[in-house]
Protein backbone atom coordinates (compact mmCIF):
# COMPACT_ATOMS: atom_id res chain seq x y z
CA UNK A 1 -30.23 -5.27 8.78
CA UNK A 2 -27.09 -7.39 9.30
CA UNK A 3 -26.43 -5.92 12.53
CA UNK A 4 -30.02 -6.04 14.04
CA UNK A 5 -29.54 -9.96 12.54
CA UNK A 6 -26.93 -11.09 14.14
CA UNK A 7 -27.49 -9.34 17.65
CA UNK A 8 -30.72 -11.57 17.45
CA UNK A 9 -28.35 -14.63 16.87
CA UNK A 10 -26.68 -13.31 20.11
CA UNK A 11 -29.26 -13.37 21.86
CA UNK A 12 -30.71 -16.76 20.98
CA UNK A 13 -27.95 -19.04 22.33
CA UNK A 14 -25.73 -19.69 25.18
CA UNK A 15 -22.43 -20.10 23.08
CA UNK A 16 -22.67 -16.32 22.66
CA UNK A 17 -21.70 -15.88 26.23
CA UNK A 18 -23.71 -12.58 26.98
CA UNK A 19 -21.93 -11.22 24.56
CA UNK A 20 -24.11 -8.67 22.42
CA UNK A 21 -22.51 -5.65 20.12
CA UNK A 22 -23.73 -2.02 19.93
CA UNK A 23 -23.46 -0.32 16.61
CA UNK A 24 -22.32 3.28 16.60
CA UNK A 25 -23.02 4.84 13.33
CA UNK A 26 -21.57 7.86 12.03
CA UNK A 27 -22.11 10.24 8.75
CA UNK A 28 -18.82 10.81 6.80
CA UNK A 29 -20.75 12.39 3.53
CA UNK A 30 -17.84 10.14 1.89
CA UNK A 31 -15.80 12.85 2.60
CA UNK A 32 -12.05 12.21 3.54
CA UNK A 33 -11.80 15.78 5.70
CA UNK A 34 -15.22 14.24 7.08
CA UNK A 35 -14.20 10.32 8.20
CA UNK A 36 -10.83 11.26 9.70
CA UNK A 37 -12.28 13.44 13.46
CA UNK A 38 -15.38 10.20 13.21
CA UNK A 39 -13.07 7.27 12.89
CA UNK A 40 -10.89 8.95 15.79
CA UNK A 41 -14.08 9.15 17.64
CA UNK A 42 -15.26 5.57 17.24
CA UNK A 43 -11.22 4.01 17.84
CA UNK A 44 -11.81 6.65 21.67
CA UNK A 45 -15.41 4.14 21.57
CA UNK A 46 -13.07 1.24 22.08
CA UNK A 47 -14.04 -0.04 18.52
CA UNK A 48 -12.03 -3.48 17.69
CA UNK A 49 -13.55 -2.87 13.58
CA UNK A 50 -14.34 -0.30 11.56
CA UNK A 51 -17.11 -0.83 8.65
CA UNK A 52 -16.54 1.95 5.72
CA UNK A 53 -18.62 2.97 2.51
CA UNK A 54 -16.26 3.93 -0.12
CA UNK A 55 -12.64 3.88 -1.32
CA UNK A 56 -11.58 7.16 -0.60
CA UNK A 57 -12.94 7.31 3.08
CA UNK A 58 -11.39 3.67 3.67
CA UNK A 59 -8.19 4.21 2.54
CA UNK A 60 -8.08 7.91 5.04
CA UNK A 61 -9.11 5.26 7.54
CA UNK A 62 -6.75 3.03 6.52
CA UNK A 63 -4.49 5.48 6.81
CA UNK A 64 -4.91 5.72 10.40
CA UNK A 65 -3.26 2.32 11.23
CA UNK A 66 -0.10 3.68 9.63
CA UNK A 67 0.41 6.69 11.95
CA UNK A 68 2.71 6.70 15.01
CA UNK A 69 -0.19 8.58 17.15
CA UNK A 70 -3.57 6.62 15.83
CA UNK A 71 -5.43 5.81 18.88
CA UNK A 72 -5.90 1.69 18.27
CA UNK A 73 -5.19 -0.08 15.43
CA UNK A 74 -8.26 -1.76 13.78
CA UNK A 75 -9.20 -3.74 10.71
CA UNK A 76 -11.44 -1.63 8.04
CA UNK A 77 -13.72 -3.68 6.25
CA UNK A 78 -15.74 -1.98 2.96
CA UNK A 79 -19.07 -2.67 1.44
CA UNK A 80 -18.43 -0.38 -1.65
CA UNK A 81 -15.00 0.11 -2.65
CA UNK A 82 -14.14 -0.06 -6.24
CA UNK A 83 -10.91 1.74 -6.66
CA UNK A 84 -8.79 -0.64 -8.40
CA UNK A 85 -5.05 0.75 -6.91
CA UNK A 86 -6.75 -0.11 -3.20
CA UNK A 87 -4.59 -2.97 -1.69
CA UNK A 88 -1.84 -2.91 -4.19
CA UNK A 89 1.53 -2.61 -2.84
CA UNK A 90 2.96 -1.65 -6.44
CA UNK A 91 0.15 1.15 -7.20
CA UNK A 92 1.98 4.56 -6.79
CA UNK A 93 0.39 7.50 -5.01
CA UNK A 94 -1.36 10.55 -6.32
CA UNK A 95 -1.98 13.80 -4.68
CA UNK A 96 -5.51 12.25 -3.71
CA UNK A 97 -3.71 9.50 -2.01
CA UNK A 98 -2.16 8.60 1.46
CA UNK A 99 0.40 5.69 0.09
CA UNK A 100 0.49 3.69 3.41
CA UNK A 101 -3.09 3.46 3.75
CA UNK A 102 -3.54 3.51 -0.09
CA UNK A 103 -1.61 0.45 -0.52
CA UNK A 104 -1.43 -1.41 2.73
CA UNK A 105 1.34 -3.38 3.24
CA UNK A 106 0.13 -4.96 6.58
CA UNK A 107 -3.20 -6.01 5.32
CA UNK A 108 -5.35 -3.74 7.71
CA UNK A 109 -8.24 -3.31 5.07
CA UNK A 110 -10.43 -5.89 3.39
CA UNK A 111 -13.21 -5.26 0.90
CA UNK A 112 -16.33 -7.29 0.15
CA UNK A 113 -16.87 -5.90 -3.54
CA UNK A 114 -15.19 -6.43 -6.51
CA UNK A 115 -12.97 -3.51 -8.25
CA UNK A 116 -14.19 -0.93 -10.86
CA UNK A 117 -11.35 -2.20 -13.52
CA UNK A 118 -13.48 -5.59 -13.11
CA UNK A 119 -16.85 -3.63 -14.37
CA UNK A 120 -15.15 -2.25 -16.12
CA UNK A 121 -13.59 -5.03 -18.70
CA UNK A 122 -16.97 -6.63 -18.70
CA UNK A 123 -18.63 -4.06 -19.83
CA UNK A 124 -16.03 -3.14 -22.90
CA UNK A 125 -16.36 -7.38 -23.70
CA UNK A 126 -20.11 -7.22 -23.50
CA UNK A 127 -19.74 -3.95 -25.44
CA UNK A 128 -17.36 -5.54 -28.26
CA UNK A 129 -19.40 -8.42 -28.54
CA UNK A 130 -22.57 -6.69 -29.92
CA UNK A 131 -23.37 -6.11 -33.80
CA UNK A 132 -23.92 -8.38 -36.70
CA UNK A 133 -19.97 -9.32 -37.04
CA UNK A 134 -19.38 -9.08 -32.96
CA UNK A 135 -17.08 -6.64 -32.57
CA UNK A 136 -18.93 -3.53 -31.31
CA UNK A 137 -19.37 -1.58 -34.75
CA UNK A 138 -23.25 -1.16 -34.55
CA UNK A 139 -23.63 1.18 -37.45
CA UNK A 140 -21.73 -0.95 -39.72
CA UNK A 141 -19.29 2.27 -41.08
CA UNK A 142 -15.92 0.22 -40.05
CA UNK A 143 -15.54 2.70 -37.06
CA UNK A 144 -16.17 1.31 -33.63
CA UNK A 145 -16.85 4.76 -31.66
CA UNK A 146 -16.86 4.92 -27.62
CA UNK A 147 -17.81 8.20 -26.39
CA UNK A 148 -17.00 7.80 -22.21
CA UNK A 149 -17.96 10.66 -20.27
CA UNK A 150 -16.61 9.76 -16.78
CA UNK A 151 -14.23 12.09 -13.80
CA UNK A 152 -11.90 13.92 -15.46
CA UNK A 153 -9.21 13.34 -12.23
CA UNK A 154 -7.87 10.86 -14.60
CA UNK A 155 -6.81 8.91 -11.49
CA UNK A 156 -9.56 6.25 -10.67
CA UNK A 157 -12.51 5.93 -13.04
CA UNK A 158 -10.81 7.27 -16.27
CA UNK A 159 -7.60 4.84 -15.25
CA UNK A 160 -9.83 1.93 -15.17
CA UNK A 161 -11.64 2.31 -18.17
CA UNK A 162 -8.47 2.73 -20.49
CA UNK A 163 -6.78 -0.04 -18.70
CA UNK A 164 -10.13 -2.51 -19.87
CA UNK A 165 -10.46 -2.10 -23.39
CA UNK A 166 -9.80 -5.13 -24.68
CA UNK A 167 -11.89 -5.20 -28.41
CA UNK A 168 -11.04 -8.15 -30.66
CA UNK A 169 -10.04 -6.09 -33.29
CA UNK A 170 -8.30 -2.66 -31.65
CA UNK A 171 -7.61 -0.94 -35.12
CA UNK A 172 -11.36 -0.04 -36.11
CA UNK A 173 -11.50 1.60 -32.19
CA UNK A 174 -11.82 5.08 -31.64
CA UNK A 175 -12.47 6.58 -27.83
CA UNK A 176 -12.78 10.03 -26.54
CA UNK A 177 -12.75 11.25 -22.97
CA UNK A 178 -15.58 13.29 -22.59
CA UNK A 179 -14.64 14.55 -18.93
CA UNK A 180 -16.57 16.16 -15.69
CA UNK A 181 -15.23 17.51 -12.90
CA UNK A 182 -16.59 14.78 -10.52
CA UNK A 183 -16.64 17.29 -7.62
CA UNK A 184 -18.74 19.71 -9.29
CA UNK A 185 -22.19 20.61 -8.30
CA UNK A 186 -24.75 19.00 -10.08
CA UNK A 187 -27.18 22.17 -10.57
CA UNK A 188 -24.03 23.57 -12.51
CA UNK A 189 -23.29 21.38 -15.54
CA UNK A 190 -24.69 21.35 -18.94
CA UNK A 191 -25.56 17.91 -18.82
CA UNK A 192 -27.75 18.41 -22.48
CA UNK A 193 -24.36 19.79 -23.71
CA UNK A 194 -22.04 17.35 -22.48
CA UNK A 195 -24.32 14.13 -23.66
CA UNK A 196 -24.43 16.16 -27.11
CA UNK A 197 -20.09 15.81 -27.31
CA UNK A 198 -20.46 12.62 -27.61
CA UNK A 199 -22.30 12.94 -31.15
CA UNK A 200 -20.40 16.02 -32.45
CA UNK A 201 -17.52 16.01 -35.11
CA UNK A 202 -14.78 16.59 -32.98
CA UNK A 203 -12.75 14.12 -30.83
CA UNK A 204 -12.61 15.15 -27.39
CA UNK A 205 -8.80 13.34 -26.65
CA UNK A 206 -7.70 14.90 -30.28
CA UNK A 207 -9.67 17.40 -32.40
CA UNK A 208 -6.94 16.68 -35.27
CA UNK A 209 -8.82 12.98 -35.37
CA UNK A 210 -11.59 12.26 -37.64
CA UNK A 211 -14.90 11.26 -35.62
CA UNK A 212 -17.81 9.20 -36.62
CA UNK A 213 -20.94 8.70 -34.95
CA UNK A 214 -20.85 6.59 -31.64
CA UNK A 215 -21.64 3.63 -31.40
CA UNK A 216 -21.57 3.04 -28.03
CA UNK A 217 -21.89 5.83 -25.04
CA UNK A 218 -20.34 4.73 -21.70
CA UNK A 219 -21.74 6.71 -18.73
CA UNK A 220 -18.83 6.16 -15.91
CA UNK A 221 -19.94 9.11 -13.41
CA UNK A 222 -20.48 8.84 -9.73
CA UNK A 223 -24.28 8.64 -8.83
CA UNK A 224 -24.14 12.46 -8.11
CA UNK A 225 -23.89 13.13 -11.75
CA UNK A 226 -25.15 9.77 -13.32
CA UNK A 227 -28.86 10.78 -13.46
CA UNK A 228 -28.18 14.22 -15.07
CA UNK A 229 -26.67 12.52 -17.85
CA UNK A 230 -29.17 9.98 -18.29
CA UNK A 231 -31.94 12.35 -18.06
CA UNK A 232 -30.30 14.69 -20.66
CA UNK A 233 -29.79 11.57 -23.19
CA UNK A 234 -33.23 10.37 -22.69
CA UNK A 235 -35.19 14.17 -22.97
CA UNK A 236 -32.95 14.83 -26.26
CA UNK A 237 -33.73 11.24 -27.61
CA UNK A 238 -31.02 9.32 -28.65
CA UNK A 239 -31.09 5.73 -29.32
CA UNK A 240 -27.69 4.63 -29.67
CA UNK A 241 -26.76 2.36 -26.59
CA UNK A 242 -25.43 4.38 -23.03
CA UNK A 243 -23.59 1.86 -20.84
CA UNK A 244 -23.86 2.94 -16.95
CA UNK A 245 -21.08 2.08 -14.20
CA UNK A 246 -22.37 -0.13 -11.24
CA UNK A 247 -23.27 3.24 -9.66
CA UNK A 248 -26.41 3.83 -11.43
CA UNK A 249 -27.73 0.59 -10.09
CA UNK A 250 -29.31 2.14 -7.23
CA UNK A 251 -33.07 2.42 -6.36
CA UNK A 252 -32.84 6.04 -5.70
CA UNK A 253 -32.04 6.48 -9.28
CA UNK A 254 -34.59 4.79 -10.71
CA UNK A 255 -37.31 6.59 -8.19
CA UNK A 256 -35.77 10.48 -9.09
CA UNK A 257 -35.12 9.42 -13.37
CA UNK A 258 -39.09 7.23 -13.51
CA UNK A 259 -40.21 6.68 -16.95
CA UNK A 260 -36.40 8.34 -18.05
CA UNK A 261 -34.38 5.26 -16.77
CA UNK A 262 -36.33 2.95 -19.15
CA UNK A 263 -33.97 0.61 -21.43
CA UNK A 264 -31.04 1.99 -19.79
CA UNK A 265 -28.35 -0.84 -19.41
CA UNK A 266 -25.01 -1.26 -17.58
CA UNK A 267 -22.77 -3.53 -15.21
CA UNK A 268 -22.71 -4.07 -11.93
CA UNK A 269 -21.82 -6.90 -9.63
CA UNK A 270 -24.20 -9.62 -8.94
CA UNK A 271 -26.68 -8.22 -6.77
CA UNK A 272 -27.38 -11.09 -4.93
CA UNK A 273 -26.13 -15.06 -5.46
CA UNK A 274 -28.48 -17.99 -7.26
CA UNK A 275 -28.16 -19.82 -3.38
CA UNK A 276 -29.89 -19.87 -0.35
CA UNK A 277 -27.68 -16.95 0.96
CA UNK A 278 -28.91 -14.78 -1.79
CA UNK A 279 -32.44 -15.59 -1.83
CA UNK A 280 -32.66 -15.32 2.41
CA UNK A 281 -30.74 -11.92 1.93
CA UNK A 282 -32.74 -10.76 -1.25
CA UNK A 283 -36.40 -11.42 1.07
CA UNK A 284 -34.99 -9.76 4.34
CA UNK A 285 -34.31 -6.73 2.07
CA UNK A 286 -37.52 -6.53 0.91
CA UNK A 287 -39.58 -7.26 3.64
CA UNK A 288 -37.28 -4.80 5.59
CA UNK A 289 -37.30 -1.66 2.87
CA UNK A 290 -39.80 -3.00 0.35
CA UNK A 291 -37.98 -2.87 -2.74
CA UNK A 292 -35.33 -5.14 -4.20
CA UNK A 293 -31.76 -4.69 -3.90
CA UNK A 294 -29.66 -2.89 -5.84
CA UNK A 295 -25.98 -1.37 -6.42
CA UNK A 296 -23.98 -2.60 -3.22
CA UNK A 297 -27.14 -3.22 -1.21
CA UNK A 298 -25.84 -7.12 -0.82
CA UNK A 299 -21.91 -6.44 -0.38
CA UNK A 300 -22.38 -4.25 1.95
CA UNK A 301 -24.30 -6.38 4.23
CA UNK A 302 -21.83 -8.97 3.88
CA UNK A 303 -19.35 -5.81 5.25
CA UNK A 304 -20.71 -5.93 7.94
CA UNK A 305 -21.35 -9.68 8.58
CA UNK A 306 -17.94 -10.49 8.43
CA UNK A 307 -16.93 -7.38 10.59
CA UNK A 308 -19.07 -9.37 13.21
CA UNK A 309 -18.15 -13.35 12.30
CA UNK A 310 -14.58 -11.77 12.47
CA UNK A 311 -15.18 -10.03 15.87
CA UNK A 312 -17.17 -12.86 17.65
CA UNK A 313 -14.14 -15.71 16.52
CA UNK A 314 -11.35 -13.33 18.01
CA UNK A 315 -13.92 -12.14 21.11
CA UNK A 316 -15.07 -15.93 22.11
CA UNK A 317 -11.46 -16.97 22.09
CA UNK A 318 -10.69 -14.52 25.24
CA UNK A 319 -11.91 -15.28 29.53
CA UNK A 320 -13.21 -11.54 28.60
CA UNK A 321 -14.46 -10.94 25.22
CA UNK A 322 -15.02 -7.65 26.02
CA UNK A 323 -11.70 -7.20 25.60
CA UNK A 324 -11.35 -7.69 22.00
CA UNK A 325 -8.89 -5.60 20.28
CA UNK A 326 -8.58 -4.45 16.72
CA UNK A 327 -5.27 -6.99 16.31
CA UNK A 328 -7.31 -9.73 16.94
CA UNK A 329 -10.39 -8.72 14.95
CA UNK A 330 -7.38 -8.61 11.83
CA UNK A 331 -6.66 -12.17 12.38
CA UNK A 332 -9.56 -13.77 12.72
CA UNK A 333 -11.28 -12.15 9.87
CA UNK A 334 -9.04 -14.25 7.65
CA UNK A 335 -10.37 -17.19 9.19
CA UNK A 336 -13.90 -17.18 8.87
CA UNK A 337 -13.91 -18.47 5.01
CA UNK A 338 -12.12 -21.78 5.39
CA UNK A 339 -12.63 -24.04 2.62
CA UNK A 340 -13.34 -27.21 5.15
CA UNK A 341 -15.45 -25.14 7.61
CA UNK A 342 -19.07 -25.38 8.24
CA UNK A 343 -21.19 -23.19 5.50
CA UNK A 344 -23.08 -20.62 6.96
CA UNK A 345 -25.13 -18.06 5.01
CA UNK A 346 -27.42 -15.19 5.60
CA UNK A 347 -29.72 -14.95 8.71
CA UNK A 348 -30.44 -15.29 11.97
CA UNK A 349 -30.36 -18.73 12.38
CA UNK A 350 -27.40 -19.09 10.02
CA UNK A 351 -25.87 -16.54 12.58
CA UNK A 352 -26.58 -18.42 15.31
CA UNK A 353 -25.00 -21.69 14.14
CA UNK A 354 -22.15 -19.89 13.23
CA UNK A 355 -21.83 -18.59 16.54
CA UNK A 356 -22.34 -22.24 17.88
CA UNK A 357 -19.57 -23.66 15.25
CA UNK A 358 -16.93 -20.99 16.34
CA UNK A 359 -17.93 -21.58 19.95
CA UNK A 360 -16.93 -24.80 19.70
CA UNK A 361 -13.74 -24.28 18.04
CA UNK A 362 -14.78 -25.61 14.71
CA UNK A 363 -14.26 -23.84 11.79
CA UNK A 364 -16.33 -21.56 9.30
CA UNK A 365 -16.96 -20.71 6.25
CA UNK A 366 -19.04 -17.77 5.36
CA UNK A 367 -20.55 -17.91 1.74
CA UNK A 368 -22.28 -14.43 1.77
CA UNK A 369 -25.51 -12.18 -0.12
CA UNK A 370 -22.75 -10.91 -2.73
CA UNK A 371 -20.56 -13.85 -2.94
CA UNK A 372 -18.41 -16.31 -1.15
CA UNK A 373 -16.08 -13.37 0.20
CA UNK A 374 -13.40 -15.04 0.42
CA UNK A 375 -10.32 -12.28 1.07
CA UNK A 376 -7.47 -13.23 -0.51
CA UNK A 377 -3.74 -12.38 0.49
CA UNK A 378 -4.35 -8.79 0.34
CA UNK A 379 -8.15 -8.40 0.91
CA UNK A 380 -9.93 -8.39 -2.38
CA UNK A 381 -13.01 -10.90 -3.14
CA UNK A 382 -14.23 -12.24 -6.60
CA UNK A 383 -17.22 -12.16 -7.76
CA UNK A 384 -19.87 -12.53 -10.54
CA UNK A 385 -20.45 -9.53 -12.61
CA UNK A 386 -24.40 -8.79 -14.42
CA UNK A 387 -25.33 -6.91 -17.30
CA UNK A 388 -28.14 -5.00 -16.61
CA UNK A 389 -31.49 -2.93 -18.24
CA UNK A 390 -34.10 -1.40 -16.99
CA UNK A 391 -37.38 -2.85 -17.67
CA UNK A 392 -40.78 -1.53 -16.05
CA UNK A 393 -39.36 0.03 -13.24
CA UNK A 394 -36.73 -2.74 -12.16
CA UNK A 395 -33.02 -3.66 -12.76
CA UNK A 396 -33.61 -6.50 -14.72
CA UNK A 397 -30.49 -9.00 -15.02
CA UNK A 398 -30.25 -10.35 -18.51
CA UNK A 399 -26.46 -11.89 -18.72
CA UNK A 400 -24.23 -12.56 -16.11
CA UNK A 401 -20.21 -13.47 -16.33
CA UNK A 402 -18.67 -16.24 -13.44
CA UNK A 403 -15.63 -14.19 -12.21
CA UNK A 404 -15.76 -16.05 -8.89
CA UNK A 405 -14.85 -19.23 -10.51
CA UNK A 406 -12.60 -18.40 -13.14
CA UNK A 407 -10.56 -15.00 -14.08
CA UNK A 408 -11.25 -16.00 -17.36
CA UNK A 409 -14.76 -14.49 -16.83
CA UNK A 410 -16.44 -16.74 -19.29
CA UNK A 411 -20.33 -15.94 -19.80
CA UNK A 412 -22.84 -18.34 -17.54
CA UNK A 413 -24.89 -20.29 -19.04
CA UNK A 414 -28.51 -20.64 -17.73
């Protein structure tokens, strides 16, 4: 939709040039094996920027700009990547990582979505804030209990979640890991059992540990396994509170789950902004697929917006812009947020006078669907994070926390 947008902004004034872009999309099943032979493919395609899914096919990507015999060098830009080590220069490798494109020194990758560990300590605060004295313990036995069944890698998801807990009063705490292979195939798991660890006897981290019941359930799997362990809490009926990651806000959950995903909460970022950016974004969307957005739906468009903005600013500035090169494309795409620019949001015609502004050499600043996207030095964004629940059908927002403003995360106020 962003693409087929802003060709149309092309196309509808001069200061474009002629110029027009071709999109060339490719399937990496968010695979790293996959992305590597497609990524080659599209840098042989003359590609100045490359627009990625997730965290693990970015950073093999990534990777790419590091190697003495990549084809071009180009800036990666992400819709959807969470992993909280990506663009950190003091994160240390893991088997499952390539370190130069893992931590990227020279700034080749930017994301447009905010990490997991963000979710993540949102949801533990929103978590320790509930019950009659506010600090998580539900049942009222002295025992806060947090059964998490996420990846048992222990590299990304797991990481995250231990490195967020945060409750006002740590000593009535108790976790346990209740872990899945998140490469497993979903036909093979006892998703009934799994959901039932979390309200036997035994502590999953340390049997030797006394266990009450939980309190809280915190379902951290990818989407692959999220709806087998919602379906298996909701068919054996359990009513004490399951907390889902940001990937089980997705509509294709919600169609395959149906009446199952009812009163199911969770985190997730913003899924679109309170502004005009938002709202033109949130109406395209549903014009375009009829149904609202959901998960990454809005970051990722802004992925690819700024892919473009970036692109046209380093394109418009050559006698050719055909001639655009991945080097340029990674300059200019830290220049299309600047504080005294011109705002431009969502849209064709916000396209188009962006296209004008940078045309005639005045600056820009994009405020996008998911946020204001402003990279900073090493290409993260901020930006708002919602609690969610599932009423009739819908992802229904009911409290929201204003990262993009202040780290502090304090809770908006309507």
């Amino acid at each position: 939709m962003a693409f087929e947008q802003f060709n149309e902004a092309l196309a509808g004034t001069s200061a474009s040039r002629g110029l027009r872009f071709k999109l060339e999309k490719r399937d990496d099943q968010s695979e790293a094996t996959t992305v590597k032979p497609l990524a080659t493919e599209l840098l042989g395609l003359g590609s100045p920027v490359l627009v990625t899914a997730t965290s693990v096919t970015s950073m093999t990507v990534n990777n790419m700009n590091y190697v003495a015999d990549s084809p071009a060098k180009v800036p990666v830009v992400c819709g959807s990547c969470t992993n909280m080590n990506l663009n950190n220069p003091d994160a240390a490798p893991t088997p499952a990582t390539d370190a130069p494109g893992y931590q990227d020194l020279d700034n080749w990758l930017r994301r447009t979505t905010i990490t997991a560990s963000r979710h993540a300590e949102t949801m533990f605060r929103d978590m320790f804030s509930r019950g009659s004295e506010g600090d998580g313990d539900l049942d009222g036995d002295g025992t806060v209990n947090v059964s998490i069944i996420a990846g048992d890698d222990r590299v990304a998801y797991t990481g995250e979640l231990r490195s967020a807990q945060h409750p006002p009063n740590p000593d009535i705490v108790d976790y346990e890991l209740l872990g899945v292979n998140p490469n497993t195939d979903p036909n093979t798991i006892d998703f009934a059992g799994l959901v039932a660890g979390a309200f036997d006897r035994v502590n999953a981290d340390d049997p030797s540990k006394p266990k009450g019941p939980p309190d809280f359930i915190v379902n951290w799997v990818l989407p692959t396994l999220a709806v087998g362990v919602a379906k298996a809490y909701k068919q054996a009926g359990y009513t004490v509170p399951m907390l889902n990651s940001s990937s089980f806000r997705r509509a294709a959950i919600l169609q395959t789950l149906g009446t199952m995903a009812e009163g199911q909460e969770g985190v997730s970022n913003l899924c679109w902004t309170a502004d005009a950016s938002g709202d033109n974004f949130a109406k395209a969307f549903a014009e375009e697929t009829g149904a609202d957005p959901a998960g990454y739906d809005s970051s990722v468009y802004d992925s690819m917006v700024v892919a473009l903005l970036g692109t046209v600013k380093a394109a418009l500035a050559l006698d050719d812009p055909s001639k655009v090169t991945g080097p340029d494309v990674n300059v200019t795409l830290d220049q299309i947020n600047d504080p005294a620019g011109t705002v431009v949001r969502t849209g064709t015609e916000e396209f188009k006078r962006a296209i004008e502004a940078i045309a005639a050499g005045k600056a820009i600043n994009y405020e996008g669907a998911s946020g204001p996207c402003d990279f900073d030095s090493v290409g993260n964004v901020k930006g708002d994070i919602a609690v969610y629940k599932v009423q009739n059908g819908k992802f229904v927002e009911l409290r929201t926390y204003a990262c993009t403003k202040d780290d502090a995360c304090p809770l908006a106020t309507k």
